[in-house]
PDB file of N, CA and C in Angstrom:
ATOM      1  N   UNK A   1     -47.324 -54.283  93.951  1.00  0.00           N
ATOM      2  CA  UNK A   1     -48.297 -55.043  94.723  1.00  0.00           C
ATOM      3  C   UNK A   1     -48.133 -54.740  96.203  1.00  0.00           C
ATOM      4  N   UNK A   2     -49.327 -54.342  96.888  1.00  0.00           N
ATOM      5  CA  UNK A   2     -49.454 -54.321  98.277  1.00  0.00           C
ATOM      6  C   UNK A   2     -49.851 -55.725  98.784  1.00  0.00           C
ATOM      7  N   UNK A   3     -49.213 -55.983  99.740  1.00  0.00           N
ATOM      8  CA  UNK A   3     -49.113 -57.371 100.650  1.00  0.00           C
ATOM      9  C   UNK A   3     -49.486 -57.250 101.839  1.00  0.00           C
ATOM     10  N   UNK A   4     -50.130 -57.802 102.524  1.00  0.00           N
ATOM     11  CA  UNK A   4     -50.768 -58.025 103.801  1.00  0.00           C
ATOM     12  C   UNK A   4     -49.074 -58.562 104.471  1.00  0.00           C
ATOM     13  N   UNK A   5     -49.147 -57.489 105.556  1.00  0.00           N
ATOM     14  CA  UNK A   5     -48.141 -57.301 106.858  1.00  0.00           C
ATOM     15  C   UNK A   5     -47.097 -56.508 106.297  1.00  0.00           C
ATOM     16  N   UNK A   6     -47.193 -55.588 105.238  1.00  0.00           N
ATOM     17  CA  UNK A   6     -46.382 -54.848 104.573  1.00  0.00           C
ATOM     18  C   UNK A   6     -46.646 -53.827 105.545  1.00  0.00           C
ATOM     19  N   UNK A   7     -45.297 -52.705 106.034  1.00  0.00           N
ATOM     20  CA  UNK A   7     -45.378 -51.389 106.359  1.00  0.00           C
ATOM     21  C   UNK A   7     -44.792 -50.632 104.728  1.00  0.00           C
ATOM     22  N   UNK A   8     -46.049 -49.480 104.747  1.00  0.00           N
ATOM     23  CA  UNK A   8     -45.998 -48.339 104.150  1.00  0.00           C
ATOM     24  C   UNK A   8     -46.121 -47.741 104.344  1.00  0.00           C
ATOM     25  N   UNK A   9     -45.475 -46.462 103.566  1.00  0.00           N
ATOM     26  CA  UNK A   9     -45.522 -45.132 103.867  1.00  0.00           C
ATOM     27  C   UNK A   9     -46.866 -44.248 103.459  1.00  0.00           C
ATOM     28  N   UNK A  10     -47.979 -44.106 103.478  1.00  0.00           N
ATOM     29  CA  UNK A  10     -48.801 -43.127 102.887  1.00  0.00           C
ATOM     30  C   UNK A  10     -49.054 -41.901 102.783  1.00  0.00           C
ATOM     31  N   UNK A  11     -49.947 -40.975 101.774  1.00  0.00           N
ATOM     32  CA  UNK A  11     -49.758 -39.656 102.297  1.00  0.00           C
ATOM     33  C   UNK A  11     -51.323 -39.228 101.163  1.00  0.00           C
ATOM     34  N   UNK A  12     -52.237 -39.322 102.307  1.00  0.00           N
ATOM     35  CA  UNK A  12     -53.413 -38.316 102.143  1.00  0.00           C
ATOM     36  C   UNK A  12     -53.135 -36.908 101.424  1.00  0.00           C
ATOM     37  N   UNK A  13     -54.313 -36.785 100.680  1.00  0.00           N
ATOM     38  CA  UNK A  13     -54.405 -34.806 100.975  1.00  0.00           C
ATOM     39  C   UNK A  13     -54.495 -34.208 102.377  1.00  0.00           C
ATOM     40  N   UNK A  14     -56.038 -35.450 102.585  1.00  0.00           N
ATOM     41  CA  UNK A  14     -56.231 -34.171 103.794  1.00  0.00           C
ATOM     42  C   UNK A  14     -55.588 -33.892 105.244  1.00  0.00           C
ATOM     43  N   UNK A  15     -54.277 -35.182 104.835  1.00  0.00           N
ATOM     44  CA  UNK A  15     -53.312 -34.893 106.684  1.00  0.00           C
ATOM     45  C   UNK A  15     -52.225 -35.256 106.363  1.00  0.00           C
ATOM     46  N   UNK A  16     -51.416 -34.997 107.116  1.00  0.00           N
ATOM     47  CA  UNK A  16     -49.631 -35.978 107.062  1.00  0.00           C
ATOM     48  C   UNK A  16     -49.502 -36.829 106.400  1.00  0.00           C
ATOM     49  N   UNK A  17     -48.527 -37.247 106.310  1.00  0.00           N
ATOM     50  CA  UNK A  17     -48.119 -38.535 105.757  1.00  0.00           C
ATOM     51  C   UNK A  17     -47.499 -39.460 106.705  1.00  0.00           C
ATOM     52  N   UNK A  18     -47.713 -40.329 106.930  1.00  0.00           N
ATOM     53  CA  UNK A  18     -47.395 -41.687 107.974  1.00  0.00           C
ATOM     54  C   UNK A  18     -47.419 -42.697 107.684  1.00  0.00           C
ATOM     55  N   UNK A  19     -46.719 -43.971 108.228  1.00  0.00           N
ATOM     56  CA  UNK A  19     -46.358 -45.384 108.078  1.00  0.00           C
ATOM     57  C   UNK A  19     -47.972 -46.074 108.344  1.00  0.00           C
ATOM     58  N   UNK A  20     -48.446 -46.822 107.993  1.00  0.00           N
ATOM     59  CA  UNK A  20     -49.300 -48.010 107.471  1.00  0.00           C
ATOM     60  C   UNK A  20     -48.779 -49.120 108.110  1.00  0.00           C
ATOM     61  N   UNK A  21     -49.589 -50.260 108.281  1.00  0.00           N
ATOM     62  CA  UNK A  21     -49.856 -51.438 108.466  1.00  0.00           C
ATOM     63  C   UNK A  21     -50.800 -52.023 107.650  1.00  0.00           C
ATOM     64  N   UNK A  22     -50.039 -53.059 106.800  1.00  0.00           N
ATOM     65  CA  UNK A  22     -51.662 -53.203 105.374  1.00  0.00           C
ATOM     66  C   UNK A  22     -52.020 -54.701 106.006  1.00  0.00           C
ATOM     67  N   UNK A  23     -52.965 -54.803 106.850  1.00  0.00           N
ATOM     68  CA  UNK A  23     -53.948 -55.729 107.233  1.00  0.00           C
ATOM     69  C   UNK A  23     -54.841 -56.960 106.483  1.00  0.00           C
ATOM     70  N   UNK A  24     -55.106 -55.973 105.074  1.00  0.00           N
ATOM     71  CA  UNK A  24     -56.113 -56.942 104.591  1.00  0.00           C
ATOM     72  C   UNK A  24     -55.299 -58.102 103.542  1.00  0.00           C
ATOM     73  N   UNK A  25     -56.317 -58.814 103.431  1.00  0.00           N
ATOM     74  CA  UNK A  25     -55.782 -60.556 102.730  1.00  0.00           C
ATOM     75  C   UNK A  25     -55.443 -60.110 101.511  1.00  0.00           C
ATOM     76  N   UNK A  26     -54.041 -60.320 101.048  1.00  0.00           N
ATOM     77  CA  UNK A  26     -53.552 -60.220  99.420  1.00  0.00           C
ATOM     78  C   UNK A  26     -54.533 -60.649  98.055  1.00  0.00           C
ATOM     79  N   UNK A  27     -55.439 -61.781  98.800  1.00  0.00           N
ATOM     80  CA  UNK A  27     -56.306 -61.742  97.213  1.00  0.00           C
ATOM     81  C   UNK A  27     -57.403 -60.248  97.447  1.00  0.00           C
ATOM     82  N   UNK A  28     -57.897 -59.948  98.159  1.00  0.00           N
ATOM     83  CA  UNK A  28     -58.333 -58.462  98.423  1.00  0.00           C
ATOM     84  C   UNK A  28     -57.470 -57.481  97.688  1.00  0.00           C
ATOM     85  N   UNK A  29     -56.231 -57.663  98.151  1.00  0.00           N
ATOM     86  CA  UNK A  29     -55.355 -56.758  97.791  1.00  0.00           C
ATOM     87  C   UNK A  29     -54.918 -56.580  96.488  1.00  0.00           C
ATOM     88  N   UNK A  30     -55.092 -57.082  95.861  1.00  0.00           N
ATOM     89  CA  UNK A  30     -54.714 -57.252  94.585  1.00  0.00           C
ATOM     90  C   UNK A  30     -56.039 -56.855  93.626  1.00  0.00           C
ATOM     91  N   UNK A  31     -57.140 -56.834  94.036  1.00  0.00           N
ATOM     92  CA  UNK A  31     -58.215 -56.546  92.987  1.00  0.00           C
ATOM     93  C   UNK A  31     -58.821 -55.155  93.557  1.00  0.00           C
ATOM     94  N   UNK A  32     -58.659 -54.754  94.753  1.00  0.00           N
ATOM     95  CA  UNK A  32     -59.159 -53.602  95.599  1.00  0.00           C
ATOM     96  C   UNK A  32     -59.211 -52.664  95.556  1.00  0.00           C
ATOM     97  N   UNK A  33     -59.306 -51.152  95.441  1.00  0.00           N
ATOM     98  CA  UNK A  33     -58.374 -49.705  94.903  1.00  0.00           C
ATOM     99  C   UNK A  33     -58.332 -49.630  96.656  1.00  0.00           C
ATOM    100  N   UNK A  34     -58.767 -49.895  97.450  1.00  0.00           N
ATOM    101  CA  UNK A  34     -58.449 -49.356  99.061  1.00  0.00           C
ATOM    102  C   UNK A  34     -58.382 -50.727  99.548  1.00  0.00           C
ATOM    103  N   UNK A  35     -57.169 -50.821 100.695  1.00  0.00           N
ATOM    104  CA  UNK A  35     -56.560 -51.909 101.866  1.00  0.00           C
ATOM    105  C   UNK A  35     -56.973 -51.486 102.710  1.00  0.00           C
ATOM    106  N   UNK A  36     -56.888 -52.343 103.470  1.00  0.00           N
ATOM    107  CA  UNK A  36     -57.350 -52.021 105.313  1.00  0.00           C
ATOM    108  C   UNK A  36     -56.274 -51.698 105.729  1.00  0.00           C
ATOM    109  N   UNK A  37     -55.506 -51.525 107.164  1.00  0.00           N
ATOM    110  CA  UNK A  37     -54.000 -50.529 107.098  1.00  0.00           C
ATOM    111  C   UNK A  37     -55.068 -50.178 108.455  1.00  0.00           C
ATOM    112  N   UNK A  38     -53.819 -50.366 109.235  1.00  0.00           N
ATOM    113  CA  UNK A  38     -53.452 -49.774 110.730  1.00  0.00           C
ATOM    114  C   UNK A  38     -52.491 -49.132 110.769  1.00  0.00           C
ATOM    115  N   UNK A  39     -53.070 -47.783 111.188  1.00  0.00           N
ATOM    116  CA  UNK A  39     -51.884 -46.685 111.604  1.00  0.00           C
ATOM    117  C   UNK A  39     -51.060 -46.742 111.916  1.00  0.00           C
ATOM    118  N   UNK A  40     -49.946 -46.587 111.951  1.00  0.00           N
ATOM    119  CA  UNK A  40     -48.286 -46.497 113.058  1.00  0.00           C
ATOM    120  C   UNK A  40     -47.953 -45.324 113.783  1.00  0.00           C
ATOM    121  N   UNK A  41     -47.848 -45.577 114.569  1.00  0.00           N
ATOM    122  CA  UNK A  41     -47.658 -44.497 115.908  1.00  0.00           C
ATOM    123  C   UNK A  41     -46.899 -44.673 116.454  1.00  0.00           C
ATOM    124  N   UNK A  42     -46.111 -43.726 117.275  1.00  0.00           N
ATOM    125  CA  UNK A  42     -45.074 -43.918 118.372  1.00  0.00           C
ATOM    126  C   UNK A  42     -45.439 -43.611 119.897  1.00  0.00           C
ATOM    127  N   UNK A  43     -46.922 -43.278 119.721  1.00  0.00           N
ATOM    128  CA  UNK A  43     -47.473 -43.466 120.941  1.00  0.00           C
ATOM    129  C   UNK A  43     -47.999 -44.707 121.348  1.00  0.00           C
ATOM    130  N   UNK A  44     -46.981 -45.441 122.529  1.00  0.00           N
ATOM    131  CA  UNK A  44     -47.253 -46.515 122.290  1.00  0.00           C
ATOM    132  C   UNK A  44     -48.571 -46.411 124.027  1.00  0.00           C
ATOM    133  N   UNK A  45     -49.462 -47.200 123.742  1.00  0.00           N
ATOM    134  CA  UNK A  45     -50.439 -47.515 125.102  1.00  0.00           C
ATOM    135  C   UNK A  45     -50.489 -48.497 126.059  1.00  0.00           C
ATOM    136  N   UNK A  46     -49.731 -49.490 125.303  1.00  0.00           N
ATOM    137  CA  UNK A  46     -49.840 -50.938 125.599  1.00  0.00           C
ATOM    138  C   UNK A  46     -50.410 -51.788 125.891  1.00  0.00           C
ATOM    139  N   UNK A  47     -51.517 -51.813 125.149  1.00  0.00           N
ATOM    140  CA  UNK A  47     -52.764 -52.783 124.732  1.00  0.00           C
ATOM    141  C   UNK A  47     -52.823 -53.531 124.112  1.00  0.00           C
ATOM    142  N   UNK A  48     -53.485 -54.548 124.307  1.00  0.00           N
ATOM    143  CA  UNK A  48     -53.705 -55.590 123.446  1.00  0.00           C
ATOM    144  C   UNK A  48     -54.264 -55.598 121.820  1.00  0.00           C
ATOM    145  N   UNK A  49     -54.405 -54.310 121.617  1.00  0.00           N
ATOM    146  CA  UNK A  49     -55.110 -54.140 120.567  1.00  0.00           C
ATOM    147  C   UNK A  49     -53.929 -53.161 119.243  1.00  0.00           C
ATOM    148  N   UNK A  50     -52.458 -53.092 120.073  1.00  0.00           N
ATOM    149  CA  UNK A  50     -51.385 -51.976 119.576  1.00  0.00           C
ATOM    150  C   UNK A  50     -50.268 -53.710 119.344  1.00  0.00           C
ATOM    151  N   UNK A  51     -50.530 -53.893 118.070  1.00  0.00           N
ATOM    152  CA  UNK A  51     -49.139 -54.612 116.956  1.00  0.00           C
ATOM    153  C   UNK A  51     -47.633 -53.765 117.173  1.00  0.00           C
ATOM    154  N   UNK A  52     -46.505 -53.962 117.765  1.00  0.00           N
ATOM    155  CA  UNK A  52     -45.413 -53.357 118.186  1.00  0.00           C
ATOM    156  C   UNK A  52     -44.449 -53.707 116.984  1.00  0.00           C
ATOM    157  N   UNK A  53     -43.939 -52.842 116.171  1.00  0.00           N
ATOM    158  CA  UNK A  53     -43.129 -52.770 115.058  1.00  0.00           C
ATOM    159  C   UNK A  53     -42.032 -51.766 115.539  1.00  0.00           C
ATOM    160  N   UNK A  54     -40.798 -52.312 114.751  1.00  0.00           N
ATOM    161  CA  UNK A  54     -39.537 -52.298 115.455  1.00  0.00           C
ATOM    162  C   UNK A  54     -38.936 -51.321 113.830  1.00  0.00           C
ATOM    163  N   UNK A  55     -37.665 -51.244 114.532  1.00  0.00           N
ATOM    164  CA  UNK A  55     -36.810 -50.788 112.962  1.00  0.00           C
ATOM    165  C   UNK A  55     -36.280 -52.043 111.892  1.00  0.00           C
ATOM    166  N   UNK A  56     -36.290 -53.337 112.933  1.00  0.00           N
ATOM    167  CA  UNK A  56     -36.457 -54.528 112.195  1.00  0.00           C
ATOM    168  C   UNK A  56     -37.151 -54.777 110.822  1.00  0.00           C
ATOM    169  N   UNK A  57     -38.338 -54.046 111.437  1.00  0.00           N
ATOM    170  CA  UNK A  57     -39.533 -54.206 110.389  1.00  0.00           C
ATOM    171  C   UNK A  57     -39.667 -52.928 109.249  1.00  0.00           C
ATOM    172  N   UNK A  58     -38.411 -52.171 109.581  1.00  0.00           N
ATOM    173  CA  UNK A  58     -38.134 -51.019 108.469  1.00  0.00           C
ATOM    174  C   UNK A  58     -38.615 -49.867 109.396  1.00  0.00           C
ATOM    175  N   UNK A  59     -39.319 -49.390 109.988  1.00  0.00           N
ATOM    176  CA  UNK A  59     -39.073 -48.198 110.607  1.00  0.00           C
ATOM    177  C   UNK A  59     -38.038 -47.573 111.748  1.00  0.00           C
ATOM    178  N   UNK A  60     -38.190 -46.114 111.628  1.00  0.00           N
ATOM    179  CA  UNK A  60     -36.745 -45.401 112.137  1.00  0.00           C
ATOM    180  C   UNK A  60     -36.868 -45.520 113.867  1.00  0.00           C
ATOM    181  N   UNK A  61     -38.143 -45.865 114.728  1.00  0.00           N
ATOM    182  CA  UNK A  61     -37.983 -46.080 115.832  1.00  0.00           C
ATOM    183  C   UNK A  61     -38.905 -46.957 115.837  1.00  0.00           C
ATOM    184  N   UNK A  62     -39.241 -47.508 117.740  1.00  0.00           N
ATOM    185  CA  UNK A  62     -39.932 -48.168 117.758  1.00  0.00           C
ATOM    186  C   UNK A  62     -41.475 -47.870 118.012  1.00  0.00           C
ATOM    187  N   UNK A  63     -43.022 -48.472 117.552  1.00  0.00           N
ATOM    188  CA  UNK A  63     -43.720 -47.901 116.921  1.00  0.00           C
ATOM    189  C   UNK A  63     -44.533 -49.150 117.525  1.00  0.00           C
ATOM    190  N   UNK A  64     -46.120 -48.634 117.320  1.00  0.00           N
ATOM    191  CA  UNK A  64     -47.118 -49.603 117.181  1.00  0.00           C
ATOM    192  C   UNK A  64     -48.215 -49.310 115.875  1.00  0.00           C
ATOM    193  N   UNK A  65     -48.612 -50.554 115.294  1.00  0.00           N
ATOM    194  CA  UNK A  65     -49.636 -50.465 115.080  1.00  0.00           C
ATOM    195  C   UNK A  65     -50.940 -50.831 115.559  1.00  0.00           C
ATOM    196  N   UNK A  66     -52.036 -49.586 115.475  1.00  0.00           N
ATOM    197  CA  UNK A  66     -53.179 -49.462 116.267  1.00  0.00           C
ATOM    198  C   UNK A  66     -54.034 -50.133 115.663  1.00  0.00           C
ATOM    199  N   UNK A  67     -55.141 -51.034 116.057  1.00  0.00           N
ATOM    200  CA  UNK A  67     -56.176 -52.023 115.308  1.00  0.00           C
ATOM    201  C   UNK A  67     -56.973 -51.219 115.935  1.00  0.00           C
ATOM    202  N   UNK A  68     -57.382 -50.577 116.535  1.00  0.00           N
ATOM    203  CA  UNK A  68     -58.591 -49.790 117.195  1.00  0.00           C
ATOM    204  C   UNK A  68     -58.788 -48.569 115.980  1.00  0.00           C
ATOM    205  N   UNK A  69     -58.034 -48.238 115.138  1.00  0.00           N
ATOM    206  CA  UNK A  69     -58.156 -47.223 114.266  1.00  0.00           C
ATOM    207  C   UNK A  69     -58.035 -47.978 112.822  1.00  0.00           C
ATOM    208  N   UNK A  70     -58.530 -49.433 112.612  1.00  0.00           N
ATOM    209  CA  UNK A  70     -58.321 -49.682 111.488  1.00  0.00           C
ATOM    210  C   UNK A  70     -59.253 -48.965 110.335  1.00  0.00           C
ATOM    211  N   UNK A  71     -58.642 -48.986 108.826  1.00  0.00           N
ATOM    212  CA  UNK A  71     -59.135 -48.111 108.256  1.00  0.00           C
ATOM    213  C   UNK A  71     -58.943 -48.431 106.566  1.00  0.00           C
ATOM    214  N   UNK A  72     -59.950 -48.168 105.669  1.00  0.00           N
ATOM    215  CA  UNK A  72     -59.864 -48.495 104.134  1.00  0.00           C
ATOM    216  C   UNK A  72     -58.540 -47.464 104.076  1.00  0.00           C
ATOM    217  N   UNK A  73     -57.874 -47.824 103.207  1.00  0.00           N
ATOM    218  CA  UNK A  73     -56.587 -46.631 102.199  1.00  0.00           C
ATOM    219  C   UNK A  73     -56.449 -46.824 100.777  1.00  0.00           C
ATOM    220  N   UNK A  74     -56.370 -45.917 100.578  1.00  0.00           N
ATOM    221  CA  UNK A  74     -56.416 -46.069  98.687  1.00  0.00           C
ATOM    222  C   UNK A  74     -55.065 -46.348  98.792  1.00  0.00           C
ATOM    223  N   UNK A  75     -54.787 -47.272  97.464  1.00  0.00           N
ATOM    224  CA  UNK A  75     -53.390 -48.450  97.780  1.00  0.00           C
ATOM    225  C   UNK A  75     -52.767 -46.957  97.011  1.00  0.00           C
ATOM    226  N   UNK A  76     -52.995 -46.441  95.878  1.00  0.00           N
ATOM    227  CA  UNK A  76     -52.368 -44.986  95.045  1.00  0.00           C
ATOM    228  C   UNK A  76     -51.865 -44.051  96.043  1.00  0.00           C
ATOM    229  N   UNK A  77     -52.302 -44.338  97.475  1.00  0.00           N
ATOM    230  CA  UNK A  77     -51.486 -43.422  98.178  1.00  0.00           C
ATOM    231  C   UNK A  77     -50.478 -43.639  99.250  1.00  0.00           C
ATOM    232  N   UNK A  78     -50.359 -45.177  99.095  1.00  0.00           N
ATOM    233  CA  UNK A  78     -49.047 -45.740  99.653  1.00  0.00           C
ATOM    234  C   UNK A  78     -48.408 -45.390  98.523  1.00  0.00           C
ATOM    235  N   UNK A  79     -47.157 -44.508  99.068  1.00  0.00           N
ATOM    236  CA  UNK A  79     -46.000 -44.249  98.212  1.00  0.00           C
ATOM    237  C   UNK A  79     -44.598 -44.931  98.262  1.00  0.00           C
ATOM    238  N   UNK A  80     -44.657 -45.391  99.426  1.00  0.00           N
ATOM    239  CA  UNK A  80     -43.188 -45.944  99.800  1.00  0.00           C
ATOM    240  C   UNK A  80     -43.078 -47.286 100.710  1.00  0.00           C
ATOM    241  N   UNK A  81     -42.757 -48.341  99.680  1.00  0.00           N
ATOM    242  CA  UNK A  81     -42.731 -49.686 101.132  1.00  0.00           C
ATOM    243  C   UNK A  81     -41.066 -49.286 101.858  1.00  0.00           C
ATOM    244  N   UNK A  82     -42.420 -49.769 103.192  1.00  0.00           N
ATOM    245  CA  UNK A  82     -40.949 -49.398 104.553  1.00  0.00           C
ATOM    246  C   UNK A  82     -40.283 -50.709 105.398  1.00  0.00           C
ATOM    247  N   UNK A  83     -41.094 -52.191 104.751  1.00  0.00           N
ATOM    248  CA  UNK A  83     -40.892 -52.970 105.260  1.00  0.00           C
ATOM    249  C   UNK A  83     -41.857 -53.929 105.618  1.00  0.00           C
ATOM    250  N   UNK A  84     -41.357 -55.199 105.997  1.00  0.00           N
ATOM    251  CA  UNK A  84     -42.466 -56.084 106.890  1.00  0.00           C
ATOM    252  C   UNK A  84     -41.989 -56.548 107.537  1.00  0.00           C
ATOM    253  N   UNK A  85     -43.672 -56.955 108.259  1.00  0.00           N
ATOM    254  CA  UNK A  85     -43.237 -58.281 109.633  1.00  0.00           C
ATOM    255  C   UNK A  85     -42.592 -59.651 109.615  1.00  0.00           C
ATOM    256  N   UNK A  86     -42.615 -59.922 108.389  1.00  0.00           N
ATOM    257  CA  UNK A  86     -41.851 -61.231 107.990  1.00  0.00           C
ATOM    258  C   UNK A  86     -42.608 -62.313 108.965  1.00  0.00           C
ATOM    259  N   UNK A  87     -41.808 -63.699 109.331  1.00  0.00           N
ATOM    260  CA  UNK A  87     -42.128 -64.559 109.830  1.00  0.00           C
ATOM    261  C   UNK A  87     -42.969 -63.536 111.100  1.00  0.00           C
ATOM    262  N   UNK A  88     -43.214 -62.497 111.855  1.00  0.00           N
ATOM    263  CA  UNK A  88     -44.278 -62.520 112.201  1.00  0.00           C
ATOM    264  C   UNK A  88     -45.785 -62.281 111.992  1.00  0.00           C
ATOM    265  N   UNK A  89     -46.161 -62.472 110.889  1.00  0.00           N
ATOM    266  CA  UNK A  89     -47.394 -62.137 110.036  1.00  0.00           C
ATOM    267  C   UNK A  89     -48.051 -62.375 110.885  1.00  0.00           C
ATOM    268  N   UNK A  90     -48.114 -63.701 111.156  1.00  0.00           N
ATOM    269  CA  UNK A  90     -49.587 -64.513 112.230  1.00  0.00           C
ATOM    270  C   UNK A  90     -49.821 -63.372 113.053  1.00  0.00           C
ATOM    271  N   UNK A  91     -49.103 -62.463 113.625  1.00  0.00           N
ATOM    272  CA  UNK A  91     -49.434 -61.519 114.843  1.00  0.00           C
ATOM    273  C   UNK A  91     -50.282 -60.594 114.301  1.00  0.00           C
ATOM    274  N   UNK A  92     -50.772 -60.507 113.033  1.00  0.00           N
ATOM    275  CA  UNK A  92     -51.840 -59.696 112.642  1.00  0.00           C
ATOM    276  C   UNK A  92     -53.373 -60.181 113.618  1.00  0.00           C
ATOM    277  N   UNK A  93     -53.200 -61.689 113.456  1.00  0.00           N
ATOM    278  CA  UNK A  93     -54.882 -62.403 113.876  1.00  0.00           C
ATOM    279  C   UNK A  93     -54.424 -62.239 115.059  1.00  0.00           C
ATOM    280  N   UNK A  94     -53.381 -62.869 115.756  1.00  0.00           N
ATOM    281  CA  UNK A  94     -53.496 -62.101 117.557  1.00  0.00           C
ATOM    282  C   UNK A  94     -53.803 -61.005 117.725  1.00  0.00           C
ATOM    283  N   UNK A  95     -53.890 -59.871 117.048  1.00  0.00           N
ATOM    284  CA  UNK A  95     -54.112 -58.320 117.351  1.00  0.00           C
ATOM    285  C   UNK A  95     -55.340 -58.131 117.237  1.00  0.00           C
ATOM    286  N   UNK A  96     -56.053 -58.738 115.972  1.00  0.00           N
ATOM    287  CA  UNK A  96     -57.178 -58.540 115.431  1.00  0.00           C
ATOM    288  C   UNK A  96     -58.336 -59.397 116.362  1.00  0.00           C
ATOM    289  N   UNK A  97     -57.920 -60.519 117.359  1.00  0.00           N
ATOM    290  CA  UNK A  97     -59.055 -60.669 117.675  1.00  0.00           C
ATOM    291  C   UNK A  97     -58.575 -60.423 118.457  1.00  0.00           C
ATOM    292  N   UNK A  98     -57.842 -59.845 119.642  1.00  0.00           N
ATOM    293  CA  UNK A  98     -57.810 -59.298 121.125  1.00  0.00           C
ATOM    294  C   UNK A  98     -58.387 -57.810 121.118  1.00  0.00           C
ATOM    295  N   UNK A  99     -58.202 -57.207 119.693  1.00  0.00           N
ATOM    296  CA  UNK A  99     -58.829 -56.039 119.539  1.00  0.00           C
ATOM    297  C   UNK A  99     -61.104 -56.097 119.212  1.00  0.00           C
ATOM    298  N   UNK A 100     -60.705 -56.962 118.536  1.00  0.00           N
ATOM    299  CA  UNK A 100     -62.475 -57.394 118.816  1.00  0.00           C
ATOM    300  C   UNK A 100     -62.985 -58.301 119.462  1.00  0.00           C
ATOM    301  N   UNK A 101     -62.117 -58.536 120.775  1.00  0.00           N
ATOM    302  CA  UNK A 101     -62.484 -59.016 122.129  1.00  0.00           C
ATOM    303  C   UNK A 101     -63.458 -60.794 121.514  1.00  0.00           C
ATOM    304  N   UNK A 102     -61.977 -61.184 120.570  1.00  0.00           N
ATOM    305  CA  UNK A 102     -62.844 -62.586 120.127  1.00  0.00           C
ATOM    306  C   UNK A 102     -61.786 -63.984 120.460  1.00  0.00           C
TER     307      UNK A 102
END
């Protein structure tokens, strides 16, 4: 089961493979073949719209996830959970509406 504020690992055909941010609501998640999932990057910008994930949260440095690039993912191609935000979940809706300026 994929969980909303889970980091995963994914890996497309058509590019790299990179860490995830799975965004969307677990009852979604559970009936869905694609999650919503914000990228992880280590380019960080420092915007209001970039979720900051640590090695806390299972990755090897420190990282953001981007809400400006949110995006469907087929859950079959998360291969590897890397972790979560734990008690900071709520910081999904701070991201999500500073990123759609709500």
């Amino acid at each position: 089961m994929v969980a909303r504020g889970e980091l995963w690992w994914g890996e497309a055909p058509d590019e790299q493979g990179r860490p995830f941010l799975v965004i969307s609501r677990d009852c979604a998640n559970e009936v869905m073949q694609r999650v919503l999932v914000a990228p992880v990057t280590r380019h960080i910008r420092g915007v209001p719209s970039e979720l900051p994930v640590s090695t806390e949260e299972g990755l090897p440095v420190g990282s953001v996830a981007s809400f400006d690039n949110l995006r469907p993912f087929p859950k079959a191609m998360l291969v590897r959970r890397l972790g979560s935000l734990g008690p900071r979940l709520h910081e999904i809706c701070v991201t999500a509406a500073a990123t759609l300026d709500c």
